[in-house]
Every structure is written in C-alpha cells, then in structure tokens.
N, C-alpha and C. Protein backbone atom coordinates (compact mmCIF):
# COMPACT_ATOMS: atom_id res chain seq x y z
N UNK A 1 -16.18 2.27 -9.15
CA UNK A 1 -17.56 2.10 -9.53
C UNK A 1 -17.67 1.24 -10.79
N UNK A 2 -16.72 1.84 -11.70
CA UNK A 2 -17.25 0.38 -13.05
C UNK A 2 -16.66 -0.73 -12.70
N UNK A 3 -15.21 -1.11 -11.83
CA UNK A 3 -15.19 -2.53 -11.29
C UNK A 3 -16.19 -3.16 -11.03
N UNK A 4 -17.22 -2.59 -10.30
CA UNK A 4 -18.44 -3.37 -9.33
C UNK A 4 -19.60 -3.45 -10.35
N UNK A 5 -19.69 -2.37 -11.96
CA UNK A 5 -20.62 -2.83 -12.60
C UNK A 5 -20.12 -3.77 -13.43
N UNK A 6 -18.49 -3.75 -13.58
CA UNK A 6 -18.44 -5.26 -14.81
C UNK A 6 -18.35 -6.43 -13.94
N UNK A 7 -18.51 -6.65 -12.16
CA UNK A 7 -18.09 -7.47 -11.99
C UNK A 7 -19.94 -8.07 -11.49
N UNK A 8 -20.39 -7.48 -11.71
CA UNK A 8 -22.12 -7.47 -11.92
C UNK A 8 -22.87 -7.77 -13.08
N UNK A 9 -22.00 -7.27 -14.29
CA UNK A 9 -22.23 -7.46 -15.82
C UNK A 9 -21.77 -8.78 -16.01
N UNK A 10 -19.99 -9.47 -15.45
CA UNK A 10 -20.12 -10.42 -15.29
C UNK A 10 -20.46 -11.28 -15.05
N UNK A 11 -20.96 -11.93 -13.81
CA UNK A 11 -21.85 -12.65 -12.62
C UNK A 11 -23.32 -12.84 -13.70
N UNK A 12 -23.60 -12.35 -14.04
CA UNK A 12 -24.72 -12.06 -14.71
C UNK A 12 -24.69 -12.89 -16.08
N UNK A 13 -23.98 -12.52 -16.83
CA UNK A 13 -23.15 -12.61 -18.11
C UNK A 13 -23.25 -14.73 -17.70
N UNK A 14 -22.01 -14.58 -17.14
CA UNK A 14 -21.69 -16.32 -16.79
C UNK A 14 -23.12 -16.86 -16.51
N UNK A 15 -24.18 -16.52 -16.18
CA UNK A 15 -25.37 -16.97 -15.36
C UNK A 15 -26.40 -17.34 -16.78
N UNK A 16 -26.27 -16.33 -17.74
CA UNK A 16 -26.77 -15.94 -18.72
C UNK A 16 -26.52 -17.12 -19.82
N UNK A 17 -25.17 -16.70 -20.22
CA UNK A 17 -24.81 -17.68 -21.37
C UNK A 17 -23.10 -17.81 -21.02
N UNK A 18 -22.69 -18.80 -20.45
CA UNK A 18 -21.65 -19.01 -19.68
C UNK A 18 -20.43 -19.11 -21.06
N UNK A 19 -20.97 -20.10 -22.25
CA UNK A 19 -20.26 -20.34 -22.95
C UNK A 19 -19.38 -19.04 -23.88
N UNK A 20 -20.22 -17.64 -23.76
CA UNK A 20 -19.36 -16.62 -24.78
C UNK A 20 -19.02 -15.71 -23.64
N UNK A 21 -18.92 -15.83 -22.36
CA UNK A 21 -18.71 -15.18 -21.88
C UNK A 21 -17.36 -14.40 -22.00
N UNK A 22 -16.26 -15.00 -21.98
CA UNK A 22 -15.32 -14.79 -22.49
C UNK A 22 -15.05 -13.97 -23.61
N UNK A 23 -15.71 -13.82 -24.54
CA UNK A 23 -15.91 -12.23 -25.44
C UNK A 23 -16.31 -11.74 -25.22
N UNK A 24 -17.62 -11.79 -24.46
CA UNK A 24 -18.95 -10.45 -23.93
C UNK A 24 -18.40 -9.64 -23.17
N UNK A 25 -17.83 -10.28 -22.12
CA UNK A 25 -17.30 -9.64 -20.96
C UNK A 25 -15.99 -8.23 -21.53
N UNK A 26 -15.37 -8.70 -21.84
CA UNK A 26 -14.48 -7.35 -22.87
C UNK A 26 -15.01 -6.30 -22.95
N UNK A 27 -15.87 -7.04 -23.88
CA UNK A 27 -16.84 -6.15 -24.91
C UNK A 27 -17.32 -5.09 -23.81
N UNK A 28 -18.53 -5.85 -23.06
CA UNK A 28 -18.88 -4.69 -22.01
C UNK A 28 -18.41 -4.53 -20.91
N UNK A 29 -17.45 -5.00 -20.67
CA UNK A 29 -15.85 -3.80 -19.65
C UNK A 29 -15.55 -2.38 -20.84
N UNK A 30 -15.51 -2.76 -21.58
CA UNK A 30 -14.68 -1.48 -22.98
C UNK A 30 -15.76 -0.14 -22.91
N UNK A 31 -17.39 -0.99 -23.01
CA UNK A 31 -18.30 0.28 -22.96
C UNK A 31 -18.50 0.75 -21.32
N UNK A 32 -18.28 -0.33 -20.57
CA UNK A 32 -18.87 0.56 -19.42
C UNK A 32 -17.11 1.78 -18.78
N UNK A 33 -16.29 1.46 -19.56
CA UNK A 33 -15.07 1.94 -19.43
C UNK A 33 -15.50 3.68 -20.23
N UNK A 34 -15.53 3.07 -21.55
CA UNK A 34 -15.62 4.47 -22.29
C UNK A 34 -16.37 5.45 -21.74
N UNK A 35 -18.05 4.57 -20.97
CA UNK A 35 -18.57 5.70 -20.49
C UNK A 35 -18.73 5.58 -19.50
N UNK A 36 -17.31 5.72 -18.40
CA UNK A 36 -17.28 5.93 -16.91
C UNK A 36 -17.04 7.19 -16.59
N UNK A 37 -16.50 8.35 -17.20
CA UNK A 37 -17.07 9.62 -16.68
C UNK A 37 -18.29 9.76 -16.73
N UNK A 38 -19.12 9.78 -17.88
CA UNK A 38 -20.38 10.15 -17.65
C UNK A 38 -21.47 9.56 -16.57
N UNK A 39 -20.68 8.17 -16.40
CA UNK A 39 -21.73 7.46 -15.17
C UNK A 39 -21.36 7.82 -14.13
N UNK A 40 -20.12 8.26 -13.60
CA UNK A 40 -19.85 9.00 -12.47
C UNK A 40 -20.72 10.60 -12.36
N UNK A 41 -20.69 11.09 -13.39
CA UNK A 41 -21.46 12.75 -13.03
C UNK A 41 -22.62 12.17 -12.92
N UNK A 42 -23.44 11.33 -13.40
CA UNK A 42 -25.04 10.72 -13.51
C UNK A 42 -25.08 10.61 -11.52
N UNK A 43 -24.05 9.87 -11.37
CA UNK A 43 -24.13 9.28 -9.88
C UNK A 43 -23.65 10.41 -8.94
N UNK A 44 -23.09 11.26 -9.30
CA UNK A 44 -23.02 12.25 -8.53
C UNK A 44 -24.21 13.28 -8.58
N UNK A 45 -24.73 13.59 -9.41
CA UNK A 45 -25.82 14.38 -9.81
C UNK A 45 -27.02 13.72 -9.46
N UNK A 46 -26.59 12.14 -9.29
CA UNK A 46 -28.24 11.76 -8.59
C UNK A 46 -28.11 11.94 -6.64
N UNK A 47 -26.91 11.56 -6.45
CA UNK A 47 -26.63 11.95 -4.96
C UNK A 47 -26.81 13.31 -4.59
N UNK A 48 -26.88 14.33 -5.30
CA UNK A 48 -27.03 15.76 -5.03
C UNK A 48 -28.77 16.29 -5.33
N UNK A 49 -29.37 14.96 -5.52
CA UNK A 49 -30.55 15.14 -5.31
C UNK A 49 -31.34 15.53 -6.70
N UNK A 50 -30.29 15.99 -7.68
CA UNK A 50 -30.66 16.84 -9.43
C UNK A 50 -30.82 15.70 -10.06
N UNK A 51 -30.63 14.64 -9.84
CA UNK A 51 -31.22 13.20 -10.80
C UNK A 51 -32.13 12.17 -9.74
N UNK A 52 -33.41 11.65 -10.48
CA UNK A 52 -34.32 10.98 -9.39
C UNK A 52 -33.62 9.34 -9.94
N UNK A 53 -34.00 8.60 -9.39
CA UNK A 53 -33.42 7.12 -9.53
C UNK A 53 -34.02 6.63 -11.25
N UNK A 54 -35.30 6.80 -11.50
CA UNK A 54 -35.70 6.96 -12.89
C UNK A 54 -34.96 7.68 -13.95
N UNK A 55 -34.38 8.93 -13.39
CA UNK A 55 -33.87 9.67 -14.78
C UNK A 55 -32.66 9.09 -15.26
N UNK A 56 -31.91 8.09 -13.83
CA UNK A 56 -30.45 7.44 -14.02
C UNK A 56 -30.57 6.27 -14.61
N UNK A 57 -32.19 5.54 -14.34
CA UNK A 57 -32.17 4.39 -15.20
C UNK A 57 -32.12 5.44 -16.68
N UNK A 58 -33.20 5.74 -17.09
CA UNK A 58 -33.26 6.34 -18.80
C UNK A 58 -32.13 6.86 -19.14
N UNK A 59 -31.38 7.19 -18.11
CA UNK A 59 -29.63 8.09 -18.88
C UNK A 59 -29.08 6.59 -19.60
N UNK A 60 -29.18 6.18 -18.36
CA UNK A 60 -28.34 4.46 -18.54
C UNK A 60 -28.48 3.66 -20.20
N UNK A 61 -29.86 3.94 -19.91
CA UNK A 61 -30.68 2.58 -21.16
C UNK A 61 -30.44 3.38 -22.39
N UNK A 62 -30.62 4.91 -22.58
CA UNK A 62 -30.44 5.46 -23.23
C UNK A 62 -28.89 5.39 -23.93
N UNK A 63 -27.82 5.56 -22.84
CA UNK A 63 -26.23 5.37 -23.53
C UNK A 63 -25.97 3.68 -23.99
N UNK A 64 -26.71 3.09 -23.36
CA UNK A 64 -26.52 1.61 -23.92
C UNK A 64 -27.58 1.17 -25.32
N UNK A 65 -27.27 1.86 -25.89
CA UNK A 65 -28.21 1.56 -27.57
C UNK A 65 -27.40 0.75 -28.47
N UNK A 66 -28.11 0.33 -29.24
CA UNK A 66 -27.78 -1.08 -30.33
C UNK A 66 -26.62 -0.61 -30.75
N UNK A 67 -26.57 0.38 -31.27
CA UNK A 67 -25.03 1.39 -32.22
C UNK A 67 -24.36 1.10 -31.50
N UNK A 68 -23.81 0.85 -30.41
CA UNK A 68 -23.18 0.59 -29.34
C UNK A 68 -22.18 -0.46 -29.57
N UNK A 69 -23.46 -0.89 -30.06
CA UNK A 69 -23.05 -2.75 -29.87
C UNK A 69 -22.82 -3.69 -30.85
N UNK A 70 -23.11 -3.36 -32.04
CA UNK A 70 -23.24 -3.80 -33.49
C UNK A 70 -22.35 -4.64 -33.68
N UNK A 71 -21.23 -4.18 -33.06
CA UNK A 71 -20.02 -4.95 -33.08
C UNK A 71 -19.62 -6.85 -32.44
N UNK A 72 -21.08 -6.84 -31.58
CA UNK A 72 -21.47 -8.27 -31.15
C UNK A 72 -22.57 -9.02 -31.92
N UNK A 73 -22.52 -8.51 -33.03
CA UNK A 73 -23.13 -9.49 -34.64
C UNK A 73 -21.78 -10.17 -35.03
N UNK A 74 -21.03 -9.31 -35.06
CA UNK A 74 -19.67 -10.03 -35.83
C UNK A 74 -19.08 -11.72 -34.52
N UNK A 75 -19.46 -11.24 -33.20
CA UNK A 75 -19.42 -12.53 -32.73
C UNK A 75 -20.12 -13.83 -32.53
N UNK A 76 -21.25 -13.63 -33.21
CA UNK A 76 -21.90 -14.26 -33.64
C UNK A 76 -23.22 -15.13 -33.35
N UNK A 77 -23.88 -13.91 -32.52
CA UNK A 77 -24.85 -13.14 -31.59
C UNK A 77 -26.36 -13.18 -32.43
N UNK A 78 -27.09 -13.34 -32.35
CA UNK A 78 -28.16 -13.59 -33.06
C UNK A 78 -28.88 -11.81 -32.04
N UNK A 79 -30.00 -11.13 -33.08
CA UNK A 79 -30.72 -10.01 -32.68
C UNK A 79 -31.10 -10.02 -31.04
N UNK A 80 -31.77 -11.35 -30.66
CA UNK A 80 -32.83 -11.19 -29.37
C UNK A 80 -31.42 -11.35 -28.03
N UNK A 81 -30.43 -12.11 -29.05
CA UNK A 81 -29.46 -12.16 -27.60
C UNK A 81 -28.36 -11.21 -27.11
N UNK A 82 -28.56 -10.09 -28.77
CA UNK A 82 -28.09 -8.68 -28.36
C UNK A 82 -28.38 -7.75 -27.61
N UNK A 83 -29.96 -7.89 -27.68
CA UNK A 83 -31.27 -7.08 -27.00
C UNK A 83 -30.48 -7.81 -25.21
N UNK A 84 -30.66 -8.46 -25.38
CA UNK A 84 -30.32 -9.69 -23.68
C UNK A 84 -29.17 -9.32 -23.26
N UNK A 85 -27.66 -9.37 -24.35
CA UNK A 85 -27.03 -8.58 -23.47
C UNK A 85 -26.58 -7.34 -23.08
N UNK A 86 -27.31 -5.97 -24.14
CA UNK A 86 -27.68 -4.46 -23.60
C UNK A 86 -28.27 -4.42 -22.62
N UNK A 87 -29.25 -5.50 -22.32
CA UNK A 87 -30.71 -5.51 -21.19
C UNK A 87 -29.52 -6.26 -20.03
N UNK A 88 -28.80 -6.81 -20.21
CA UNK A 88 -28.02 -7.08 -18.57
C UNK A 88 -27.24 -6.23 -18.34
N UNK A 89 -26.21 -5.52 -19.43
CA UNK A 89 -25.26 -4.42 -18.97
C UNK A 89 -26.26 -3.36 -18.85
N UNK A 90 -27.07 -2.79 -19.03
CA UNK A 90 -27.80 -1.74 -18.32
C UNK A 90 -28.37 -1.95 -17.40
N UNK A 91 -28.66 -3.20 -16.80
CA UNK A 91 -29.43 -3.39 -15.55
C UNK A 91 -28.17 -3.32 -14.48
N UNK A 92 -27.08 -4.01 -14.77
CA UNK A 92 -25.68 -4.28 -13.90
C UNK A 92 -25.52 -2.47 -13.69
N UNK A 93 -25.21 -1.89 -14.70
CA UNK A 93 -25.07 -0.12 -14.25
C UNK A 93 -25.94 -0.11 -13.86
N UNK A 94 -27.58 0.16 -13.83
CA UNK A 94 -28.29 0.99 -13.11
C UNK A 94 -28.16 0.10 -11.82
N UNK A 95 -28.17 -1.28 -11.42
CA UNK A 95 -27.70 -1.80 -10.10
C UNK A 95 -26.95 -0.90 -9.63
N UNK A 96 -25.69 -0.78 -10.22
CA UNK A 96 -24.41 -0.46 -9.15
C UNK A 96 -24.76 1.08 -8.85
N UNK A 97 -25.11 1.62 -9.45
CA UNK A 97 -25.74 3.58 -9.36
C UNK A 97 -26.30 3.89 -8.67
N UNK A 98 -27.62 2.71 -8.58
CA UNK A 98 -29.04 2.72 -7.72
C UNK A 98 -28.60 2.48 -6.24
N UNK A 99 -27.63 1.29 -6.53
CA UNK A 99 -27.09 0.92 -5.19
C UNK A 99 -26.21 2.13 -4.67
N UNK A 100 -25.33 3.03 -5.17
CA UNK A 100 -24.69 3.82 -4.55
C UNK A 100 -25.49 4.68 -3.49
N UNK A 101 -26.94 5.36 -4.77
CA UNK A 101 -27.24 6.45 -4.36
C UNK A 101 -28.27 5.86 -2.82
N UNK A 102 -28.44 4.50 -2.59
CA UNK A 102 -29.48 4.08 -1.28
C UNK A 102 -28.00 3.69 -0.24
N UNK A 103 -26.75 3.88 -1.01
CA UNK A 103 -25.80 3.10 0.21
C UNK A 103 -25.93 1.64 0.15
N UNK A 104 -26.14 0.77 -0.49
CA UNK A 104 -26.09 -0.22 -0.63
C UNK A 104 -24.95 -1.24 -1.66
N UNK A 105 -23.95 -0.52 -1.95
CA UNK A 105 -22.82 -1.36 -2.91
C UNK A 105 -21.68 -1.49 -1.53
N UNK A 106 -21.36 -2.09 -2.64
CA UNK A 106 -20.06 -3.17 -1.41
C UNK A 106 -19.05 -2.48 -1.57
C-alpha cells in the first residue's frame, strides 16, 4: 500500500515541480513510511465499515501537518510550495485508501 502511495506522490511530484523532485520524493517516501502502520489500521477500519471515506481523508490531512515537514525549508522550499507539497502527499494517500476501500487500486 505505501509503494502505490509514493509511486502516486511521485507521478504527481515530477508533474508538479520535476526539477526537486529528487529530494521531495525521499522526503515523502520517509513520512508515508513512518506512518504506514497507522494508514494501514485507517484502511482497515474504513473497510470494516468504522471509518466513512471523509473521516480517512481528515485522519490523512490531519497526520500530514507542517511539523512534519519543516524540514523542506532547509531545501529550499519557499511557504506556498510546502503547503503544495503536504497538499499532494495527502491527496496521493487519501487516493490510494479511497481507492482500496471502492476496489479500485492496481
């Protein structure tokens, strides 16, 4: 499951801003790594019917906060394009989640 969201975070990422991709991509492989248990119980708990597709986006957006990420100032990331790339790695997870729980990932 996080293969298919970094390789979504990727795709995305290159589409985005092709030129830093090459650091970003790490970066958010490392977080969607650290928090791949918890996105697995989210996705299991939404398949068992106890999470609605909304509560898995807000889990999502919620674990992907700035503190997170602070660490992509030092690469040399200006504010709005930090916001841009929390806002693609949380869309790439709630993709791949959303997609599990309709049967739709590859």
């Amino acid at each position: 499951m996080v293969d298919l969201m970094i390789d979504a975070f990727r795709q995305q990422l290159e589409a985005w801003l092709p030129s830093l991709s090459d650091r970003l991509v790490p970066v958010g492989k490392n977080l969607l790594k650290r928090n791949a248990a918890q996105l697995q119980t989210w996705a299991s708990l939404a398949a068992a019917g106890q999470l609605t597709k909304d509560e898995v986006a807000w889990l999502v957006r919620s674990r992907m906060d700035l503190t997170r990420l602070t660490a992509l100032e030092s690469a040399g990331l200006a504010q709005v394009e930090i916001d841009q790339f929390r806002n693609m790695l949380t869309k790439a997870t709630i993709g791949v989640l959303i997609g599990r729980l309709t049967g739709q990932d590859g």
